[in-house]
Each structure stands twice: as structure tokens, then as C-alpha cells.
PDB file of N, CA and C in Angstrom:
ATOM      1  N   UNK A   1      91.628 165.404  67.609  1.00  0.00           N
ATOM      2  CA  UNK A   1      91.595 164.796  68.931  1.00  0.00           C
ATOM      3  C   UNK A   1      90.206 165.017  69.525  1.00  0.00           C
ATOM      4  N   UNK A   2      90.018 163.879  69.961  1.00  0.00           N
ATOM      5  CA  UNK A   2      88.418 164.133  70.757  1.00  0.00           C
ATOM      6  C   UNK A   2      88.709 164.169  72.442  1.00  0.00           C
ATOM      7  N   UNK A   3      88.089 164.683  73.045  1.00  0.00           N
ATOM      8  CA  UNK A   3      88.167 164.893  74.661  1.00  0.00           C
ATOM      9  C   UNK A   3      86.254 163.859  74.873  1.00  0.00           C
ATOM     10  N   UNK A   4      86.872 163.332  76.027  1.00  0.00           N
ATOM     11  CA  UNK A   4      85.600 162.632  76.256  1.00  0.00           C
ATOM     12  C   UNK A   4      85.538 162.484  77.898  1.00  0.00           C
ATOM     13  N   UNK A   5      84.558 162.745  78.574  1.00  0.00           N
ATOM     14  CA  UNK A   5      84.108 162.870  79.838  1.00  0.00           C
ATOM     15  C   UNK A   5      83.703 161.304  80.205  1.00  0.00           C
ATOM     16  N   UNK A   6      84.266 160.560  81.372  1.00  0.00           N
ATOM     17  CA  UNK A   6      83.674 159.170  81.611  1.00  0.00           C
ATOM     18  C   UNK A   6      82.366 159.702  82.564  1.00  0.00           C
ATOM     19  N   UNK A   7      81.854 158.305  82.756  1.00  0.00           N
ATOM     20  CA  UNK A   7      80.942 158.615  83.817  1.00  0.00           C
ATOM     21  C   UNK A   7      81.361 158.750  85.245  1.00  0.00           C
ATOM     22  N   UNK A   8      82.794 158.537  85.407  1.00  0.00           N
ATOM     23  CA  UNK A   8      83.070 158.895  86.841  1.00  0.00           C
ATOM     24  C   UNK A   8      83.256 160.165  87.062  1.00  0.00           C
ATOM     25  N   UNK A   9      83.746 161.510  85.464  1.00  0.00           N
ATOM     26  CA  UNK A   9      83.768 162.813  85.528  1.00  0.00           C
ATOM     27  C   UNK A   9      85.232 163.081  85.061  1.00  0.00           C
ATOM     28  N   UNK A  10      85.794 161.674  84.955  1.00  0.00           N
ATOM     29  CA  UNK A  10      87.242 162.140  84.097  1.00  0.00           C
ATOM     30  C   UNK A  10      87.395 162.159  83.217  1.00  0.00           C
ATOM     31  N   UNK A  11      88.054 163.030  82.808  1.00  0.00           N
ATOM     32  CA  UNK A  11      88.260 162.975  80.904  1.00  0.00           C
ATOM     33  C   UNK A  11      89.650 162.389  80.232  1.00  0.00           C
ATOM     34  N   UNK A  12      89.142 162.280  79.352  1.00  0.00           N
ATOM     35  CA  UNK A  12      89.642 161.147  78.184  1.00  0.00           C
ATOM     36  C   UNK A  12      89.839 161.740  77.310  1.00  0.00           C
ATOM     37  N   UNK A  13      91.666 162.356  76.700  1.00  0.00           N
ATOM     38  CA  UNK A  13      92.103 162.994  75.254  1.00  0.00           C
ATOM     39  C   UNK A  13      92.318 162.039  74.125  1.00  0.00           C
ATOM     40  N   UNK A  14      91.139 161.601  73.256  1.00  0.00           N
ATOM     41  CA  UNK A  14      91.725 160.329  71.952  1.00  0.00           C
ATOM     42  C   UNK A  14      92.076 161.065  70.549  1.00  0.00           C
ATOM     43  N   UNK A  15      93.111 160.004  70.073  1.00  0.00           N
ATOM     44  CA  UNK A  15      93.539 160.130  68.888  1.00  0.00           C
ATOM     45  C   UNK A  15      92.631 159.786  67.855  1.00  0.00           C
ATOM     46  N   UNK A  16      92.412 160.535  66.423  1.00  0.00           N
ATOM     47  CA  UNK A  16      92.125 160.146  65.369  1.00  0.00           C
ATOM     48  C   UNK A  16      92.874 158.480  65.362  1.00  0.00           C
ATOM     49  N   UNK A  17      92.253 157.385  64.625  1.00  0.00           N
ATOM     50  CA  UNK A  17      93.023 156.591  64.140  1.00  0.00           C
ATOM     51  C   UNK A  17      94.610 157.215  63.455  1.00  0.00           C
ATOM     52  N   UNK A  18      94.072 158.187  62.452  1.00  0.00           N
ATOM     53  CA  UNK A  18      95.365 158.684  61.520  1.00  0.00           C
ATOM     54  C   UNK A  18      96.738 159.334  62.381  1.00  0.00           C
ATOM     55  N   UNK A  19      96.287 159.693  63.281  1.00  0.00           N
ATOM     56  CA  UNK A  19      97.322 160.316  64.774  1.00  0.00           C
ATOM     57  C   UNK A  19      97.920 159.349  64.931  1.00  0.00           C
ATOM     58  N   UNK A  20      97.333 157.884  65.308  1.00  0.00           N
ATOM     59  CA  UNK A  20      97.751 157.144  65.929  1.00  0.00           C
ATOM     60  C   UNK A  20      99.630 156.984  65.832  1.00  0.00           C
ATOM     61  N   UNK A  21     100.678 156.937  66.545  1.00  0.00           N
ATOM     62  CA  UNK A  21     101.852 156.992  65.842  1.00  0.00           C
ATOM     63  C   UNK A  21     102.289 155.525  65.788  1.00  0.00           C
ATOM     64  N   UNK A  22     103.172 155.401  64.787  1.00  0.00           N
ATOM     65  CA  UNK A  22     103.248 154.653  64.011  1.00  0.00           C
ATOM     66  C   UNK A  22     103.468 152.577  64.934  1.00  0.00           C
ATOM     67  N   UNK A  23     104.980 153.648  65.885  1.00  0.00           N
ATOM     68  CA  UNK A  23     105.158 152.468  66.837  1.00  0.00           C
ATOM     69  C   UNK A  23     103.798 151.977  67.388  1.00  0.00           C
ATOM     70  N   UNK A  24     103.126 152.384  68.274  1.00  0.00           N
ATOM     71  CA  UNK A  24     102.066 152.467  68.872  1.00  0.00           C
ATOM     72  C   UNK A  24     100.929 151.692  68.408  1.00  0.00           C
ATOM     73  N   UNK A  25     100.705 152.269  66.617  1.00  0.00           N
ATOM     74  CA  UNK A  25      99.746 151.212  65.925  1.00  0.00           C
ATOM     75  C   UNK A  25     100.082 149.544  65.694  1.00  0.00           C
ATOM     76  N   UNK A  26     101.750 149.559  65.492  1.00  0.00           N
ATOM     77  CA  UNK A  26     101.915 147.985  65.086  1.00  0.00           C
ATOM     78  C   UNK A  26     101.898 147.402  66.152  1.00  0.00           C
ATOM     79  N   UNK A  27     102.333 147.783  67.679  1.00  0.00           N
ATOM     80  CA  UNK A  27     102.215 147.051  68.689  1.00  0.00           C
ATOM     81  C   UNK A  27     100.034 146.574  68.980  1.00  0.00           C
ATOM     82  N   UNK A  28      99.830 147.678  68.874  1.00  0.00           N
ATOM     83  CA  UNK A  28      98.505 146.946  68.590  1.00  0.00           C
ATOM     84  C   UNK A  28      97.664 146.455  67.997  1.00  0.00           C
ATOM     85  N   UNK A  29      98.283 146.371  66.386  1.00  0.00           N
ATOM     86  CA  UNK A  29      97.702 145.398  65.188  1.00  0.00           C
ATOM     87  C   UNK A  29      98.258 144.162  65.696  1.00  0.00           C
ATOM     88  N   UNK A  30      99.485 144.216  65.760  1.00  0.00           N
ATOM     89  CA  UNK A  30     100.212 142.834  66.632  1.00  0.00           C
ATOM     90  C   UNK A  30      98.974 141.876  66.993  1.00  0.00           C
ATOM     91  N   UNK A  31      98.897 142.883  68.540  1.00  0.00           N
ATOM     92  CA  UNK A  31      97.888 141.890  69.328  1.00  0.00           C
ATOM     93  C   UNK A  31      96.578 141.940  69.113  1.00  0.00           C
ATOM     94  N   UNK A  32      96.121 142.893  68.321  1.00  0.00           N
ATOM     95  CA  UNK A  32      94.378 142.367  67.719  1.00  0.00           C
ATOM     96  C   UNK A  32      94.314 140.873  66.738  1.00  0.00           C
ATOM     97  N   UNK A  33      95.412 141.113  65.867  1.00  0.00           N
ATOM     98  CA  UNK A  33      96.088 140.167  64.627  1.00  0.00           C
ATOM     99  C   UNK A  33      95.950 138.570  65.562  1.00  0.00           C
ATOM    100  N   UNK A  34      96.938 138.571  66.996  1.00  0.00           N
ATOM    101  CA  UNK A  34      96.931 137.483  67.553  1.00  0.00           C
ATOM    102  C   UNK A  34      95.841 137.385  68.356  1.00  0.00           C
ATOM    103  N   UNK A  35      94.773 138.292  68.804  1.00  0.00           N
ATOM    104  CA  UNK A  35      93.241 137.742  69.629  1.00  0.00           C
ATOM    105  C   UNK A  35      92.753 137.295  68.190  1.00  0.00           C
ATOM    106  N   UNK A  36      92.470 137.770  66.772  1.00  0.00           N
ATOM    107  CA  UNK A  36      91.733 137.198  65.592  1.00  0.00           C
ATOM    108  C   UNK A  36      91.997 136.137  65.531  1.00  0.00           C
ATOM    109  N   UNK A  37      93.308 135.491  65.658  1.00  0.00           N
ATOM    110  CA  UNK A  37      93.818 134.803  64.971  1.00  0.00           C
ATOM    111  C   UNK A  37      93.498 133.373  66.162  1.00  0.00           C
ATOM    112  N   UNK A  38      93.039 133.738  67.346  1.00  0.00           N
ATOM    113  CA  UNK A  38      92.726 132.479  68.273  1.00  0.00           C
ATOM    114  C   UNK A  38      91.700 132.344  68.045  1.00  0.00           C
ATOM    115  N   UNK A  39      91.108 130.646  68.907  1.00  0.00           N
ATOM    116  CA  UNK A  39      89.937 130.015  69.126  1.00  0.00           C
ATOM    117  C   UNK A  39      89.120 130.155  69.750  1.00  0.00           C
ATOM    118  N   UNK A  40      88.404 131.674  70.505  1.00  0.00           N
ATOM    119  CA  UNK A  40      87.503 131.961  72.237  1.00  0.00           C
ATOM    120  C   UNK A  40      86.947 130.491  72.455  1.00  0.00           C
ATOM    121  N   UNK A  41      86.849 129.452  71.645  1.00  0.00           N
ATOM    122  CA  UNK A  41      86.292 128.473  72.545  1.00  0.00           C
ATOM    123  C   UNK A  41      87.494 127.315  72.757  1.00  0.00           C
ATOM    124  N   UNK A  42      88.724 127.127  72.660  1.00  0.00           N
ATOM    125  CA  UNK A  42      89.915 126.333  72.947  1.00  0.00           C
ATOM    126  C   UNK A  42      90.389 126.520  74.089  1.00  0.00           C
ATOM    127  N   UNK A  43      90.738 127.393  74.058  1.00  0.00           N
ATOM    128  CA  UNK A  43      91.272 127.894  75.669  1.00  0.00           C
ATOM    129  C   UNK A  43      90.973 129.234  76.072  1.00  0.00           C
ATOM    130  N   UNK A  44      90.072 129.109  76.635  1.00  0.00           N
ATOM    131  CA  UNK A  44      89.446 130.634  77.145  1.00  0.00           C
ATOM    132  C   UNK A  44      90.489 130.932  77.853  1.00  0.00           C
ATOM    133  N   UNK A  45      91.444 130.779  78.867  1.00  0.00           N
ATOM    134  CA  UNK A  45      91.908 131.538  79.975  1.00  0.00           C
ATOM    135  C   UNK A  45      92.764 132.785  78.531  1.00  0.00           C
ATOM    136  N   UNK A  46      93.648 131.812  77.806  1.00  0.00           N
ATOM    137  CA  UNK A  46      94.716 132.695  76.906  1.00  0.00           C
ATOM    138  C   UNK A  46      93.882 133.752  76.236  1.00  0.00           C
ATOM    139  N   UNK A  47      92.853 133.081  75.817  1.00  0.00           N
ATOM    140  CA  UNK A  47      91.621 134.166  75.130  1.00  0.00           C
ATOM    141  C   UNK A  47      91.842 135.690  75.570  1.00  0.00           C
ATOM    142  N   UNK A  48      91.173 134.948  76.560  1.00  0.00           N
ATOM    143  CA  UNK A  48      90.786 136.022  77.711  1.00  0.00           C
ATOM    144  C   UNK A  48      92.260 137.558  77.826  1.00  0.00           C
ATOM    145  N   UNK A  49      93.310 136.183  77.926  1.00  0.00           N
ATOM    146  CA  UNK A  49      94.476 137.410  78.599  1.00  0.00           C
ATOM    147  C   UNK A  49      95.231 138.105  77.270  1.00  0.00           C
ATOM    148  N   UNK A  50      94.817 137.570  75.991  1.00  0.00           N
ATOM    149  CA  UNK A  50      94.752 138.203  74.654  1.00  0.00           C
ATOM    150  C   UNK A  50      93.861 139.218  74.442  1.00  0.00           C
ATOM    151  N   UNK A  51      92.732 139.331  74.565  1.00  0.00           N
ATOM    152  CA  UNK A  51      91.889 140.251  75.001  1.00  0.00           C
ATOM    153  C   UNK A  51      92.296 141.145  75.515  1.00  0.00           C
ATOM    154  N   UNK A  52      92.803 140.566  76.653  1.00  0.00           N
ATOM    155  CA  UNK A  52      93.582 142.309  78.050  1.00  0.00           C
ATOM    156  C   UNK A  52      94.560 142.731  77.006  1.00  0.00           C
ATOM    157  N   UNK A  53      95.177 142.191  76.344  1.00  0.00           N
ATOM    158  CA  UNK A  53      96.559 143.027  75.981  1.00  0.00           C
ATOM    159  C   UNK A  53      95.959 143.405  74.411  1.00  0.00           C
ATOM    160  N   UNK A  54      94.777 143.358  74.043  1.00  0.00           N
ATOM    161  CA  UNK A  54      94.927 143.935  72.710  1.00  0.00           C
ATOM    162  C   UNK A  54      93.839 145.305  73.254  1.00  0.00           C
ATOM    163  N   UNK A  55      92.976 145.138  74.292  1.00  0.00           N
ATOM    164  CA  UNK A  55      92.077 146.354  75.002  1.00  0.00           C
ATOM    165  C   UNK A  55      93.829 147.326  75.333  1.00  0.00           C
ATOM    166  N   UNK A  56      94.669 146.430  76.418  1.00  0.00           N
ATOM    167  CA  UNK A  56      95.841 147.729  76.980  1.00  0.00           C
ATOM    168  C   UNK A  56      96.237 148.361  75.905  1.00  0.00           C
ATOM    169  N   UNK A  57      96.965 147.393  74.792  1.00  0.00           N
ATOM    170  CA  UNK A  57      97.876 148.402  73.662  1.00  0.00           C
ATOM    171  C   UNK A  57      96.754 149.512  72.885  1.00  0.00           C
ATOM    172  N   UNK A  58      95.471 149.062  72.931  1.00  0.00           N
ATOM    173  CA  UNK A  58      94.301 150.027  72.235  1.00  0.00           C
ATOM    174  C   UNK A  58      94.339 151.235  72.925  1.00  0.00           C
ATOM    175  N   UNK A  59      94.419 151.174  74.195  1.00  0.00           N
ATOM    176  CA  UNK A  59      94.530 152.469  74.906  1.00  0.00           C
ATOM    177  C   UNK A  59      95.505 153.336  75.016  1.00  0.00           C
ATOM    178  N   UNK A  60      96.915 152.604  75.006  1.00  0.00           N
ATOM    179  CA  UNK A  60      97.814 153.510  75.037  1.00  0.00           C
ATOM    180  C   UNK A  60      98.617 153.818  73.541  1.00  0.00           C
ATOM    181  N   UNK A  61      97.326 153.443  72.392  1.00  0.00           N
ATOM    182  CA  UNK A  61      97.833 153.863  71.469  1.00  0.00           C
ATOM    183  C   UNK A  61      96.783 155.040  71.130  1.00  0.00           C
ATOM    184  N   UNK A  62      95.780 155.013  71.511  1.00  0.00           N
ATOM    185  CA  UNK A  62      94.742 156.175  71.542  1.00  0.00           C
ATOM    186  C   UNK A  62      94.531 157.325  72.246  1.00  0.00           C
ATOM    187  N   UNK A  63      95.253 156.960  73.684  1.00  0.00           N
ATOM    188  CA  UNK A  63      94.948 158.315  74.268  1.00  0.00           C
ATOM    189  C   UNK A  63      96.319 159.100  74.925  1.00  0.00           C
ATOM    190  N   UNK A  64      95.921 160.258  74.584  1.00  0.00           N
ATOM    191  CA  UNK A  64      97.089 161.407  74.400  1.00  0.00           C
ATOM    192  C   UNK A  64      97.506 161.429  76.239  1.00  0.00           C
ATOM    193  N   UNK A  65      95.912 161.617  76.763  1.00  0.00           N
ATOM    194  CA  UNK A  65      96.261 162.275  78.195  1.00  0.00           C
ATOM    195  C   UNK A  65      94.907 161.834  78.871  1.00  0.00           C
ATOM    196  N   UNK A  66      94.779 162.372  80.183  1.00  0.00           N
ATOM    197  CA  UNK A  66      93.418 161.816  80.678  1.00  0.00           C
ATOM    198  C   UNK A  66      93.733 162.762  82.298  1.00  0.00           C
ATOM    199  N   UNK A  67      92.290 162.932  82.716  1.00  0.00           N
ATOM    200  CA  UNK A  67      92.430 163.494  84.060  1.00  0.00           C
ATOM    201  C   UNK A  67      92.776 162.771  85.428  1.00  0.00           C
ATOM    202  N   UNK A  68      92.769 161.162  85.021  1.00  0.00           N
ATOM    203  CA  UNK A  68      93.595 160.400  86.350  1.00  0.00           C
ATOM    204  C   UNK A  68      94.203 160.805  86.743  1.00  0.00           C
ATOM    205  N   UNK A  69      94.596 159.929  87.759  1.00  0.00           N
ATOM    206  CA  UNK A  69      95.874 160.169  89.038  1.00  0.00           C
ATOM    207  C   UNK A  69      96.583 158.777  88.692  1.00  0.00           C
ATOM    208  N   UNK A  70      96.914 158.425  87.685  1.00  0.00           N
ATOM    209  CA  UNK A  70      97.616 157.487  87.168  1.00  0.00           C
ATOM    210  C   UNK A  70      98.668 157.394  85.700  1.00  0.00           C
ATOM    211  N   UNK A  71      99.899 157.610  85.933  1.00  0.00           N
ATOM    212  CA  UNK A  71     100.237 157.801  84.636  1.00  0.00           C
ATOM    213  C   UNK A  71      99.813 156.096  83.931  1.00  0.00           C
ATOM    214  N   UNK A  72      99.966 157.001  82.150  1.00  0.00           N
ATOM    215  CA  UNK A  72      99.692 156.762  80.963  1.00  0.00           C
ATOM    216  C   UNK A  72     100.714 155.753  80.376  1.00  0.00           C
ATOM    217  N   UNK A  73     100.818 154.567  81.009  1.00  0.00           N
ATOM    218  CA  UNK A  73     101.820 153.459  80.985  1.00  0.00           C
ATOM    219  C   UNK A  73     100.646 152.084  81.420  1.00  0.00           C
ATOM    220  N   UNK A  74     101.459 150.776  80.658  1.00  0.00           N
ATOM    221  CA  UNK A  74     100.925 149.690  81.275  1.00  0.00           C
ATOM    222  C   UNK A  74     101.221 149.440  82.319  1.00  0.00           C
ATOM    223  N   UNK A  75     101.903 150.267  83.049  1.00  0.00           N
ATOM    224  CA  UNK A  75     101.804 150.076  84.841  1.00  0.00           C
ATOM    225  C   UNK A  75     100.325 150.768  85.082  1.00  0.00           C
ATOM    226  N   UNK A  76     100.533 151.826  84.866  1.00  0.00           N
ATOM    227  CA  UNK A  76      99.169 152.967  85.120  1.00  0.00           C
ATOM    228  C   UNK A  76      97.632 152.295  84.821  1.00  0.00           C
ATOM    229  N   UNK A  77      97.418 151.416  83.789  1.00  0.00           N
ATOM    230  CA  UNK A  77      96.522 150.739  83.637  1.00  0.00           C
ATOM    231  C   UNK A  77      96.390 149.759  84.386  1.00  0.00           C
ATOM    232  N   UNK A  78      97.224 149.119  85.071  1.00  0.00           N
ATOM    233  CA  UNK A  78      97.441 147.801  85.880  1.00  0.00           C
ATOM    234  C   UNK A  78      96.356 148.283  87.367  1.00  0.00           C
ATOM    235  N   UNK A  79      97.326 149.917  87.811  1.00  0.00           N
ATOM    236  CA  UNK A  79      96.722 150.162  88.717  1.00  0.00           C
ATOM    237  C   UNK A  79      95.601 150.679  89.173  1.00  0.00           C
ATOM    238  N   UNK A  80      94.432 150.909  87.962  1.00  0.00           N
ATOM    239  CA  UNK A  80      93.505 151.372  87.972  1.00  0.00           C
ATOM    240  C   UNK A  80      92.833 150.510  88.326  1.00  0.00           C
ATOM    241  N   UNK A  81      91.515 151.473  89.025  1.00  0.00           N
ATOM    242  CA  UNK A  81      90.272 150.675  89.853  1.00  0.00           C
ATOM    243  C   UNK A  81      89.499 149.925  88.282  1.00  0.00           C
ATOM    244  N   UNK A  82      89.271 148.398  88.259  1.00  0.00           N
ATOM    245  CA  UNK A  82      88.328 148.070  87.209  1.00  0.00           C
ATOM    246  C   UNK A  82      87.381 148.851  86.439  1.00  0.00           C
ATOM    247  N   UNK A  83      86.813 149.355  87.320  1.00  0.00           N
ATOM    248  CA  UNK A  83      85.683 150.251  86.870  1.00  0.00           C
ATOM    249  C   UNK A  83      86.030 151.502  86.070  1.00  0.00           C
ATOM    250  N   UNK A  84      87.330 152.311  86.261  1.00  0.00           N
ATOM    251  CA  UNK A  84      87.928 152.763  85.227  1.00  0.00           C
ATOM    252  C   UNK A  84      88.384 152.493  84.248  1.00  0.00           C
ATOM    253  N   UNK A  85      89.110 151.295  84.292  1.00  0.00           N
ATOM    254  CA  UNK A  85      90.041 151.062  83.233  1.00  0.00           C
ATOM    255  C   UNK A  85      88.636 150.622  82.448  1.00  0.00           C
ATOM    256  N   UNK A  86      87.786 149.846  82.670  1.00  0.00           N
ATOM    257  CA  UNK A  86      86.328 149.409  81.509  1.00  0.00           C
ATOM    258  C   UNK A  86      85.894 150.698  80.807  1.00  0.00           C
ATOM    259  N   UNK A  87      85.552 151.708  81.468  1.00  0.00           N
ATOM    260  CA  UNK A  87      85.593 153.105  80.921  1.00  0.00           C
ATOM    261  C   UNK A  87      86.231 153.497  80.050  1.00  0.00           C
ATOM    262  N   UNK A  88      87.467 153.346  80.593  1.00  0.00           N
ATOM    263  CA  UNK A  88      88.202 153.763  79.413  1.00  0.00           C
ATOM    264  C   UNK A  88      88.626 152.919  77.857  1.00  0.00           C
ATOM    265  N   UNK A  89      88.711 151.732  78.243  1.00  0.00           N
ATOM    266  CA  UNK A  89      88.521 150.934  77.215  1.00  0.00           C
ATOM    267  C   UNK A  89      87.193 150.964  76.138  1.00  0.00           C
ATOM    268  N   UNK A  90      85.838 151.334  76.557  1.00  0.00           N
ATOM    269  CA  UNK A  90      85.071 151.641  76.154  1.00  0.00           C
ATOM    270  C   UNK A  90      85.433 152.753  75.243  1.00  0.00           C
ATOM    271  N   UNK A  91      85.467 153.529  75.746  1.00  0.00           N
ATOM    272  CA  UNK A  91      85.704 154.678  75.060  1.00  0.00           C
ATOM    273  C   UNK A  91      86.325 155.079  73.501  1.00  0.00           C
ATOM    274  N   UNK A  92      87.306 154.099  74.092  1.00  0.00           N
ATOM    275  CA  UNK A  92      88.349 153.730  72.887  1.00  0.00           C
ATOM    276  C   UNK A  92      88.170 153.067  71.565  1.00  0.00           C
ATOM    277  N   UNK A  93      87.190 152.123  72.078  1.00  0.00           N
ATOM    278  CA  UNK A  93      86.648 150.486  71.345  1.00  0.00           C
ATOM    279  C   UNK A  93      86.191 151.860  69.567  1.00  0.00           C
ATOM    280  N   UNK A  94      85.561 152.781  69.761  1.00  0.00           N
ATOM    281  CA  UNK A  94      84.871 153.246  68.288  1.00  0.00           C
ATOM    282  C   UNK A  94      86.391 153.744  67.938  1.00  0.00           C
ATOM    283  N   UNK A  95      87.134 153.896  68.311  1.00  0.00           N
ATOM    284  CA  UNK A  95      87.870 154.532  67.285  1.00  0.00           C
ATOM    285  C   UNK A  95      89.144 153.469  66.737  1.00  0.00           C
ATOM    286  N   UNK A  96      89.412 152.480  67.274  1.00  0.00           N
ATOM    287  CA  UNK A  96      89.976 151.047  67.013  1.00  0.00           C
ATOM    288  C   UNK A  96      89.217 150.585  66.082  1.00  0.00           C
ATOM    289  N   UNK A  97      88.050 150.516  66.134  1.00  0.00           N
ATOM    290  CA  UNK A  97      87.226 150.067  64.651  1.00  0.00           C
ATOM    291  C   UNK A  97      87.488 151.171  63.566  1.00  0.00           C
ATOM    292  N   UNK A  98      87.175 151.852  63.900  1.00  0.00           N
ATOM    293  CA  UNK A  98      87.840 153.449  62.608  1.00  0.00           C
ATOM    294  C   UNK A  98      89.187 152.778  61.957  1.00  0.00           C
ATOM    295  N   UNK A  99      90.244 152.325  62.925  1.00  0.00           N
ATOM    296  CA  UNK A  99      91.586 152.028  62.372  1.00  0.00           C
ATOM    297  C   UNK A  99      91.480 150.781  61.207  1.00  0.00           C
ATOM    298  N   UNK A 100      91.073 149.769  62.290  1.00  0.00           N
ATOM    299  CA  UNK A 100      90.463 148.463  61.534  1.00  0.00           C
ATOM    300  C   UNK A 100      89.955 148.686  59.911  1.00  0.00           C
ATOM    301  N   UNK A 101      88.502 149.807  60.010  1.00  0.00           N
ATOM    302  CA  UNK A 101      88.266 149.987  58.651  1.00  0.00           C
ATOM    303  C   UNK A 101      88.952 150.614  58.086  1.00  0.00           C
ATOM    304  N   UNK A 102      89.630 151.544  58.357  1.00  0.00           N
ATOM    305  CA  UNK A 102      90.285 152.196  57.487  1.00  0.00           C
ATOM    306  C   UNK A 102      91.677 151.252  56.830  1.00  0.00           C
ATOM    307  N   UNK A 103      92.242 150.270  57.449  1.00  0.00           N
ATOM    308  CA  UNK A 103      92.926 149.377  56.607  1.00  0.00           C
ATOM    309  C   UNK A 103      92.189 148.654  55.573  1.00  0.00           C
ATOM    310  N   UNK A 104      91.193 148.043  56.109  1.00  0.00           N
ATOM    311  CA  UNK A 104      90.738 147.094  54.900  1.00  0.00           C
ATOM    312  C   UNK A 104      90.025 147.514  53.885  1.00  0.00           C
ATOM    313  N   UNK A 105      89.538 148.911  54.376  1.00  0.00           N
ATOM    314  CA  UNK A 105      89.584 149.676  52.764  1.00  0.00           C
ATOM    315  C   UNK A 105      90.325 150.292  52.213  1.00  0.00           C
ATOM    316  N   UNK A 106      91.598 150.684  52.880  1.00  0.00           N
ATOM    317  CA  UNK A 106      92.706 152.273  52.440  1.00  0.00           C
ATOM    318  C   UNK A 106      91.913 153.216  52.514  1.00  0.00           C
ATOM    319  N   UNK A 107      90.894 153.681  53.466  1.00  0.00           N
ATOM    320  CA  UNK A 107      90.540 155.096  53.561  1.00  0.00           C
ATOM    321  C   UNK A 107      91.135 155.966  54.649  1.00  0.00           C
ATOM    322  N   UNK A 108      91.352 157.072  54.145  1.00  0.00           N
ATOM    323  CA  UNK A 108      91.969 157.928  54.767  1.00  0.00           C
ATOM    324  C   UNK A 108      90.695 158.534  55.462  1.00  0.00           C
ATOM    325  N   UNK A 109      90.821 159.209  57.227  1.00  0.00           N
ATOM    326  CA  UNK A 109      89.414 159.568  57.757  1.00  0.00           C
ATOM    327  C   UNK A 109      88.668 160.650  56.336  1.00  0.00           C
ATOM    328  N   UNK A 110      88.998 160.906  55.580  1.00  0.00           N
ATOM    329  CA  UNK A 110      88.512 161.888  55.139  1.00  0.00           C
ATOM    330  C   UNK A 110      87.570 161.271  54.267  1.00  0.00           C
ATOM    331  N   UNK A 111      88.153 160.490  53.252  1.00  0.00           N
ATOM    332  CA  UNK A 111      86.924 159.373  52.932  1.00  0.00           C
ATOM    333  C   UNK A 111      86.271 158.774  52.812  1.00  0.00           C
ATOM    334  N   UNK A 112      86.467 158.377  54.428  1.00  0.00           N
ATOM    335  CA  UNK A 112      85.862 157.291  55.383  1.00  0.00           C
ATOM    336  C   UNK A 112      84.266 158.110  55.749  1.00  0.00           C
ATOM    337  N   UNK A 113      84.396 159.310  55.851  1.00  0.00           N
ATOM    338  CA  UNK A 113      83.440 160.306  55.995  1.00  0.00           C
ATOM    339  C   UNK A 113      82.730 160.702  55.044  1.00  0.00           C
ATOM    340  N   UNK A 114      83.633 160.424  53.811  1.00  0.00           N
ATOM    341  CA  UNK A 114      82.593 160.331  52.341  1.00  0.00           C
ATOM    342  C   UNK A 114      82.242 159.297  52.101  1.00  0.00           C
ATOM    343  N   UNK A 115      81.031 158.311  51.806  1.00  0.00           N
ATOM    344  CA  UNK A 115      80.615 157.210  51.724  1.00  0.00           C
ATOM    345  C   UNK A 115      81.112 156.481  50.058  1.00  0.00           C
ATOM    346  N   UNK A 116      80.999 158.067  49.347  1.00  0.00           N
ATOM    347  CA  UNK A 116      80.837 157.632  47.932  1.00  0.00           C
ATOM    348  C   UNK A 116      82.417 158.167  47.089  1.00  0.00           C
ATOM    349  N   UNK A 117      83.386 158.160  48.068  1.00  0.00           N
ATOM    350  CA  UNK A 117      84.490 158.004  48.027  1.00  0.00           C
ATOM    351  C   UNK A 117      85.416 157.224  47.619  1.00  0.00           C
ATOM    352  N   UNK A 118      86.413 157.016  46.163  1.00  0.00           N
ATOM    353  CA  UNK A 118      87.235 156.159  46.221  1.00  0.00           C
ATOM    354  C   UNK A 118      88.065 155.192  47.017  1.00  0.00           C
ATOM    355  N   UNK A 119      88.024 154.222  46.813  1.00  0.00           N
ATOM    356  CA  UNK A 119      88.917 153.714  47.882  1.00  0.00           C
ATOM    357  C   UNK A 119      90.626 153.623  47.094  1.00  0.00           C
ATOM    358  N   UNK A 120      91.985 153.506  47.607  1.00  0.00           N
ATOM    359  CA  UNK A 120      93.038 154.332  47.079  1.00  0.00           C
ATOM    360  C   UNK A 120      93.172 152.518  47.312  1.00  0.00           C
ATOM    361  N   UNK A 121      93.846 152.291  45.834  1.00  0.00           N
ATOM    362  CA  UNK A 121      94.240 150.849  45.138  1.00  0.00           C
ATOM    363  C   UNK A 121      95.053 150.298  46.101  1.00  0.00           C
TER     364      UNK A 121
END
């Protein structure tokens, strides 16, 4: 688990990709699967609100806990000031790519960290 300080001074508890639990990950392969799978230039508005929901499920599949005054629900994200919730989404964005690669190669973090590492068939 990594702890991470925003720039407003709150902190941020994230999961390894491999933490991630299980429910948690398919709800947000789901919706990365369906932002990939659209056109950003067909209909931006849906784009757009595909986007929000594959950033929300990224977050509440990554982070354990946080020093807000907001619980750790897609209500709790709803009610955050913009400027937080971008923070925190930020935050998140490197270790969602960790997950990402680690499917399309089968690396486990441990190999992912070895460059010259098998990848598992």
C-alpha cells in the first residue's frame, strides 16, 4: 500500500494493482473496456460521462482510506469539491496503468519490476 499526500495536505491510502479485490477490479475493467471501446469524437457528451465512471470505479477500487471528510462511496466522490476529486484521480491514474499492464502481459508486480522477467503463458 502506498500513502500519498495531495497538494491540499490530504492523504491518499492506494492499493497495489494485485490488492485490488476482485469485485472492485471487474467493475472497473467493465468501464475502462466500455470508454476503449467508444468513439471521443462521435459523441463527446457519453465520452465524457464514460470517462467519469471509469476515473470513479478507478478510485474506489484503489483506495483503501483517505484523510477527507467524505466517505469512500460514489456518493462521497459526488460530493467532493472538483479540485479534490482531480487530485485524487490523479493519483490513482499510475497505478490503473500498473493493472492494465500487468494483464496484457500476465505479470505479476514482481516481474513487472524485473524487466528481464518471464512473462507466465
Amino acid at each position: 500500500m502506498h500513502t500519498v499526500t495531495l497538494p491540499s495536505g490530504a492523504t491518499v491510502d492506494i492499493r497495489d494493482a494485485g490488492e485490488v479485490p476482485e469485485r472492485l477490479r471487474r467493475v472497473h475493467l467493465a468501464a475502462a473496456y466500455q470508454l476503449g471501446a467508444m468513439d471521443a469524437t462521435a459523441d463527446t457528451a457519453a465520452y465524457t460521462t464514460q470517462v467519469r465512471v471509469a476515473n470513479d470505479t478507478a478510485v474506489l477500487a484503489y483506495v483503501v482510506s483517505w484523510s477527507m471528510p467524505y466517505p469512500l462511496t460514489m456518493d462521497g466522490l459526488l460530493d467532493m469539491p472538483s479540485l479534490a476529486y482531480d487530485e485524487v484521480v490523479s493519483v490513482v491514474e499510475p497505478f490503473v496503468k500498473d493493472l492494465v499492464w500487468s494483464l496484457v502481459t500476465r505479470q505479476t508486480p514482481e516481474t513487472m519490476a524485473d524487466p528481464k522477467a518471464d512473462t507466465a503463458g
